[in-house]
Protein backbone atom coordinates (compact mmCIF):
# COMPACT_ATOMS: atom_id res chain seq x y z
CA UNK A 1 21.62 -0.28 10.31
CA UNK A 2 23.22 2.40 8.67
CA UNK A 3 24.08 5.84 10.38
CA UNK A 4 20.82 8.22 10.33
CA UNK A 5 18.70 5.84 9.95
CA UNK A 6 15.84 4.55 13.06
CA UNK A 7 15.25 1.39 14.43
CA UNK A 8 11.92 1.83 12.52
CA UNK A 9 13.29 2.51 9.39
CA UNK A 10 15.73 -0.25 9.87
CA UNK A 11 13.17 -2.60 10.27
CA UNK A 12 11.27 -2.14 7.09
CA UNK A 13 13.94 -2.42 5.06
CA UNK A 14 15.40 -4.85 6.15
CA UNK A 15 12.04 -6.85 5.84
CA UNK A 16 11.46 -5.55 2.37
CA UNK A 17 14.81 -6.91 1.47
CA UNK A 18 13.87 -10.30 3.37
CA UNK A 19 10.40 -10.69 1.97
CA UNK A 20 12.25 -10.75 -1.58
CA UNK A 21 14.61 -12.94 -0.83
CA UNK A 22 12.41 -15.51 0.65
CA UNK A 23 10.36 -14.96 -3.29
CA UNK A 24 12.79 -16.95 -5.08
CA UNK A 25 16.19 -18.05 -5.14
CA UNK A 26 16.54 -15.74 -8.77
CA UNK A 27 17.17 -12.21 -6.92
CA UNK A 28 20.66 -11.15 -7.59
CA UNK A 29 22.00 -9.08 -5.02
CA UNK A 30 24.39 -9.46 -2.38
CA UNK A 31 24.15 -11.97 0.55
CA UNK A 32 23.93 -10.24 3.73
CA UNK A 33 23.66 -13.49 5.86
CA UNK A 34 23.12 -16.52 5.09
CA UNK A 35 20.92 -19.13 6.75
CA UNK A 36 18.34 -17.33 8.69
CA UNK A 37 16.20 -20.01 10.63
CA UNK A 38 12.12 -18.14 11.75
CA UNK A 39 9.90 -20.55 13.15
CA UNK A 40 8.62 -21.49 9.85
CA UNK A 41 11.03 -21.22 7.40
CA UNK A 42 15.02 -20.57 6.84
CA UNK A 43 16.39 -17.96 4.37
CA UNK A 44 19.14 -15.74 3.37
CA UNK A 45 19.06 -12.10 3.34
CA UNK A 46 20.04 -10.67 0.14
CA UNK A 47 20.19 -7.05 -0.62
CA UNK A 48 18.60 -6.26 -3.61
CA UNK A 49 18.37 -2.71 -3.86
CA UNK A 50 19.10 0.29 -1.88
CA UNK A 51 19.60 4.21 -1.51
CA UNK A 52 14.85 3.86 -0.67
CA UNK A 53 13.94 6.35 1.51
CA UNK A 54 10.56 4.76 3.99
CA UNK A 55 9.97 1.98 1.58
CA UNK A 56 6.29 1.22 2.19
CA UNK A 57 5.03 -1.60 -0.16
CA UNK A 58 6.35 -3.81 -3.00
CA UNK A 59 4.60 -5.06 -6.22
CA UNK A 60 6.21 -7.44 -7.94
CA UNK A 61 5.81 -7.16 -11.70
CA UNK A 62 5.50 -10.49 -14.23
CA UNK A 63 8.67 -9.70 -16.09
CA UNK A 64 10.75 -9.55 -13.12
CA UNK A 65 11.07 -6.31 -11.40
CA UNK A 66 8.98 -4.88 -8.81
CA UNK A 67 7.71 -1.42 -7.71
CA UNK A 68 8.30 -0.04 -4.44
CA UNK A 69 6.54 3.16 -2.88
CA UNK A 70 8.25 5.40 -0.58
CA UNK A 71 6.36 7.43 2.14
CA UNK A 72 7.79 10.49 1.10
CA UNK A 73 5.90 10.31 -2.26
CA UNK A 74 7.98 8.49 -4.82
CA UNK A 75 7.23 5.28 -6.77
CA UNK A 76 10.40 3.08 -7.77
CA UNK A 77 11.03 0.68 -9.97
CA UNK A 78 14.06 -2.01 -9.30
CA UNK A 79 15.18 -4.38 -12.13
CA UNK A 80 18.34 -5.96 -12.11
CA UNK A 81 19.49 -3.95 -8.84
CA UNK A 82 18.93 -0.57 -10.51
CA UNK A 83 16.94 1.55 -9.07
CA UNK A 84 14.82 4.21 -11.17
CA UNK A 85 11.80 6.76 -10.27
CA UNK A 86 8.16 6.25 -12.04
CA UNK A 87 6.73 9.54 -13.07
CA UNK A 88 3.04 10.94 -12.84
CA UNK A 89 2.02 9.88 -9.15
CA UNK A 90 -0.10 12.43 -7.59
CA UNK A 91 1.23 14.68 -4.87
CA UNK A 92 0.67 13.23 -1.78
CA UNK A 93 1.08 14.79 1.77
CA UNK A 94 3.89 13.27 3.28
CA UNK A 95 4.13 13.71 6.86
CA UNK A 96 4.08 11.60 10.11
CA UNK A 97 2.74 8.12 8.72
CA UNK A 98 1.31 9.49 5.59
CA UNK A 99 2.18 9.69 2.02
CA UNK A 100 2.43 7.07 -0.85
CA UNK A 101 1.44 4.00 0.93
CA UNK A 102 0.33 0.78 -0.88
CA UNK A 103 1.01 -0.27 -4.24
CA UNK A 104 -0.89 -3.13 -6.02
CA UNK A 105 -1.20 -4.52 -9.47
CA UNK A 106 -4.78 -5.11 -11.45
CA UNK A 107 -5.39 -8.94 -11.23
CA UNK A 108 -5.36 -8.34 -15.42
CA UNK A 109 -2.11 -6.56 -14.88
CA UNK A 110 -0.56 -8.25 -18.12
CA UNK A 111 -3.06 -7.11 -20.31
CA UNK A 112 -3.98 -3.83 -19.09
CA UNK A 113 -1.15 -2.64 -16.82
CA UNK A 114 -3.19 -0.87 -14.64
CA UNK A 115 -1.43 -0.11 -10.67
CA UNK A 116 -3.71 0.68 -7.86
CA UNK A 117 -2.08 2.51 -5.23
CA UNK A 118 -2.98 4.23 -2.02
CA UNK A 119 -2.10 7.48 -0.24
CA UNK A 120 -2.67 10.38 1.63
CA UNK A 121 -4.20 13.18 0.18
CA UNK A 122 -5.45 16.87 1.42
CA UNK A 123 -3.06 19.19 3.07
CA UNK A 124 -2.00 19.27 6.92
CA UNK A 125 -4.56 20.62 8.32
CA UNK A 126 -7.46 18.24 6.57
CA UNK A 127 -5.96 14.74 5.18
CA UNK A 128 -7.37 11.60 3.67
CA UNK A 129 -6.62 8.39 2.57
CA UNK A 130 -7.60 7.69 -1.07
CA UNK A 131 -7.48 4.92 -3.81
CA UNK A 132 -5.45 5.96 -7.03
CA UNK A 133 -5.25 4.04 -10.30
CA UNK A 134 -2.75 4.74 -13.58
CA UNK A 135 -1.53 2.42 -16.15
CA UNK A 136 2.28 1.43 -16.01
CA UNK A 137 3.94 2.39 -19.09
CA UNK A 138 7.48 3.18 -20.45
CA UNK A 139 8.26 3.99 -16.92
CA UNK A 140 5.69 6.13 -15.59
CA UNK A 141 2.21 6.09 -14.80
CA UNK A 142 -0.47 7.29 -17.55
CA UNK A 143 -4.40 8.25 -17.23
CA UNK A 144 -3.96 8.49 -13.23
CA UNK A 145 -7.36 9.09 -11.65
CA UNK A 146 -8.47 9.09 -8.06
CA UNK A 147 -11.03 6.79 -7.75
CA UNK A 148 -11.74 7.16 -3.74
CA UNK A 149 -11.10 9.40 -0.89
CA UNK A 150 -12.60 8.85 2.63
CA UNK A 151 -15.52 10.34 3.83
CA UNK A 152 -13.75 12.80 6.67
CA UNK A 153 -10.27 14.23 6.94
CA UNK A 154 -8.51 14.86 10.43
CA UNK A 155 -5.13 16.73 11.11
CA UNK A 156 -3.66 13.85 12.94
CA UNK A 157 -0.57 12.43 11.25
CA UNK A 158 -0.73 8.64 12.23
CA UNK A 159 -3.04 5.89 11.46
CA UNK A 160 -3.78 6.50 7.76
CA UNK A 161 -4.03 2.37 6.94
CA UNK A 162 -3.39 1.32 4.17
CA UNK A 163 -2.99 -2.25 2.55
CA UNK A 164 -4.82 -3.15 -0.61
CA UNK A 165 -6.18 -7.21 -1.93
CA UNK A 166 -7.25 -8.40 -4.71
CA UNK A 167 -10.27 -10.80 -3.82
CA UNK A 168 -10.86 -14.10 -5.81
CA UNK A 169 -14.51 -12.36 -6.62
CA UNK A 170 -12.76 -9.45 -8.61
CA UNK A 171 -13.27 -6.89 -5.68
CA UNK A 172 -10.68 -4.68 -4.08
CA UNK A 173 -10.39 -4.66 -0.28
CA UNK A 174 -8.71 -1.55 1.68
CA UNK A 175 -7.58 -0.51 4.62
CA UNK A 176 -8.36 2.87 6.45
CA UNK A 177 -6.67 3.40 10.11
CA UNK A 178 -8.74 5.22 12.71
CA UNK A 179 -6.14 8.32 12.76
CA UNK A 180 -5.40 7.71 16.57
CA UNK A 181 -9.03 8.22 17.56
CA UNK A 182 -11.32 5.68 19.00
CA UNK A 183 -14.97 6.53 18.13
CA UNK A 184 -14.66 7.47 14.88
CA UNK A 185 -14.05 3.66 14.12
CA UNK A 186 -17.10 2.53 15.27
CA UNK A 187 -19.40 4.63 13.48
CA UNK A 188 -20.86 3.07 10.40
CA UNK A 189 -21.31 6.57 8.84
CA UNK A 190 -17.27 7.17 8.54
CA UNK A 191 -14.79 5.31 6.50
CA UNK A 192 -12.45 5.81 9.91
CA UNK A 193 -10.77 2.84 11.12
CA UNK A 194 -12.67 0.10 8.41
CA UNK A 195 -12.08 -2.11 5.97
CA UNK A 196 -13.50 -1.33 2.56
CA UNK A 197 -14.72 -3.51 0.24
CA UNK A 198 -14.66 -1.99 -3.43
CA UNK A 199 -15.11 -2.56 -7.07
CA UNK A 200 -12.05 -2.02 -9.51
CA UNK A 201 -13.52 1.46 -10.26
CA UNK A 202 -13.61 2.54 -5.98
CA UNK A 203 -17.59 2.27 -6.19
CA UNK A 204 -19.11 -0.12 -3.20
CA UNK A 205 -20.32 -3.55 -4.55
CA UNK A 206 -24.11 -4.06 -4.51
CA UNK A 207 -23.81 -7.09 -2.03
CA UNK A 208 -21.56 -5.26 0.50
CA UNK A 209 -22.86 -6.16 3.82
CA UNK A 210 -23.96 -2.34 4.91
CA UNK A 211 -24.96 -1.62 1.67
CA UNK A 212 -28.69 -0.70 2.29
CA UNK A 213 -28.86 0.86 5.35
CA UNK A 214 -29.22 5.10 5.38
CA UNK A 215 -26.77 5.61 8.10
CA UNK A 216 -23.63 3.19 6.74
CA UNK A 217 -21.24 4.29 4.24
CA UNK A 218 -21.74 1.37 1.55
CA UNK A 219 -17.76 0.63 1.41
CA UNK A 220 -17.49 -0.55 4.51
CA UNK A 221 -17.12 -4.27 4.85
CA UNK A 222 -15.90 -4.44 8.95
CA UNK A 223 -15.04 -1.87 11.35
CA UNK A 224 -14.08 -1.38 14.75
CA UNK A 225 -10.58 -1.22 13.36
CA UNK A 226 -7.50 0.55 14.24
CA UNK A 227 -4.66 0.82 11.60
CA UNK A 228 -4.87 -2.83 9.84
CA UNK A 229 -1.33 -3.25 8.05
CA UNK A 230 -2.06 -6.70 6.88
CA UNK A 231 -4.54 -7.94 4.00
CA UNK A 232 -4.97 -11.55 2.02
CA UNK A 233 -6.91 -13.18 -0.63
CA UNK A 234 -9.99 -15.64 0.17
């Protein structure tokens, strides 16, 4: 752990830097320790990259590199150990657990380069989590758009979610946390504390389970949640 940085801190790195080494036996870097034995597997931790400030999420790209968000608002991308910034994200509001969150490529990434990412939005008094969308090219991002924003803000700076999947069905799941309140998350008519279900455009798929009903927002596919940090593909 190096000095100024917290046991938080410390701990997603050092699982970002894990979770790549465990990708492939490929990554350059330097070995940090060798022969790591979990309960499932055994692997080496290999530093890849460094000098990221709250790395949040990793993409990995098909030609190799990777992006990597940082909470404070950045987007990275590493390739061969260097480390360089992407231009054109949105401002986000960075504070507490917000800011640039998750970072996902378009299933049709190779063809049309398109990154969905997530983050925090508003200012401190009202913030939101919201879906954002750009195309990857010559090292920034290009024709960004918002494409969704939760229905109500709160001035609470934890909980914000937010992991994104790709389903096998071409629809976009998403995370929203319940911003450290309880209720919110079980009422159908807020995207608080729920899982979203979405097209690639942030619009709620016709067969969406709530869909029909006058007093559900149509995105929601569960709820009940509190700050879901995990997501996979079915």
């Amino acid at each position: 752990m190096r000095a100024g940085m917290k046991r938080g801190d410390a701990i997603r790195t050092g699982a970002l830097v894990a979770g790549l080494a465990l990708m492939g036996s490929a990554l350059a870097g330097e070995v940090v320790e060798e022969g790591i034995s979990s309960e499932y597997e055994q692997f080496d931790l290999v530093r890849v990259a460094g000098d990221l400030e709250h790395p949040w999420s990793v993409a990995f790209l098909p030609d190799g590199g990777y992006l990597v968000t940082e909470r404070t608002g950045a987007l990275k991308q590493v390739r061969d150990g260097e480390v360089s910034s992407v231009e054109g994200v949105p401002e986000v509001v960075a504070r507490g657990q917000g800011g640039l969150l998750e970072v996902a490529l378009h299933p049709d990434f190779a063809a049309n380069h398109r990154v969905y990412f997530t983050y925090v939005t508003g200012d401190s008094d009202q913030s939101y989590t919201a879906l954002g969308r750009g195309r990857l090219e010559d090292g920034a991002l290009h024709d960004v758009e918002e494409l969704f924003r939760q229905d109500r803000g709160g001035s609470n700076p934890g909980h914000f979610g937010s992991r994104l999947a790709w389903q096998a069905d071409g629809t976009l799941l998403m995370t929203i946390g319940d911003r450290r309140q309880e209720d919110p998350a079980q009422d159908l008519s807020a995207h608080t504390g729920s899982l979203l279900r979405l097209t690639e455009d942030g619009e709620a798929p016709a067969d969406n389970p709530f869909v029909d009903r006058d007093d559900a927002q149509p995105h929601i596919f569960a709820y009940g949640l509190r700050n879901s940090q995990g997501l996979g593909r079915r």
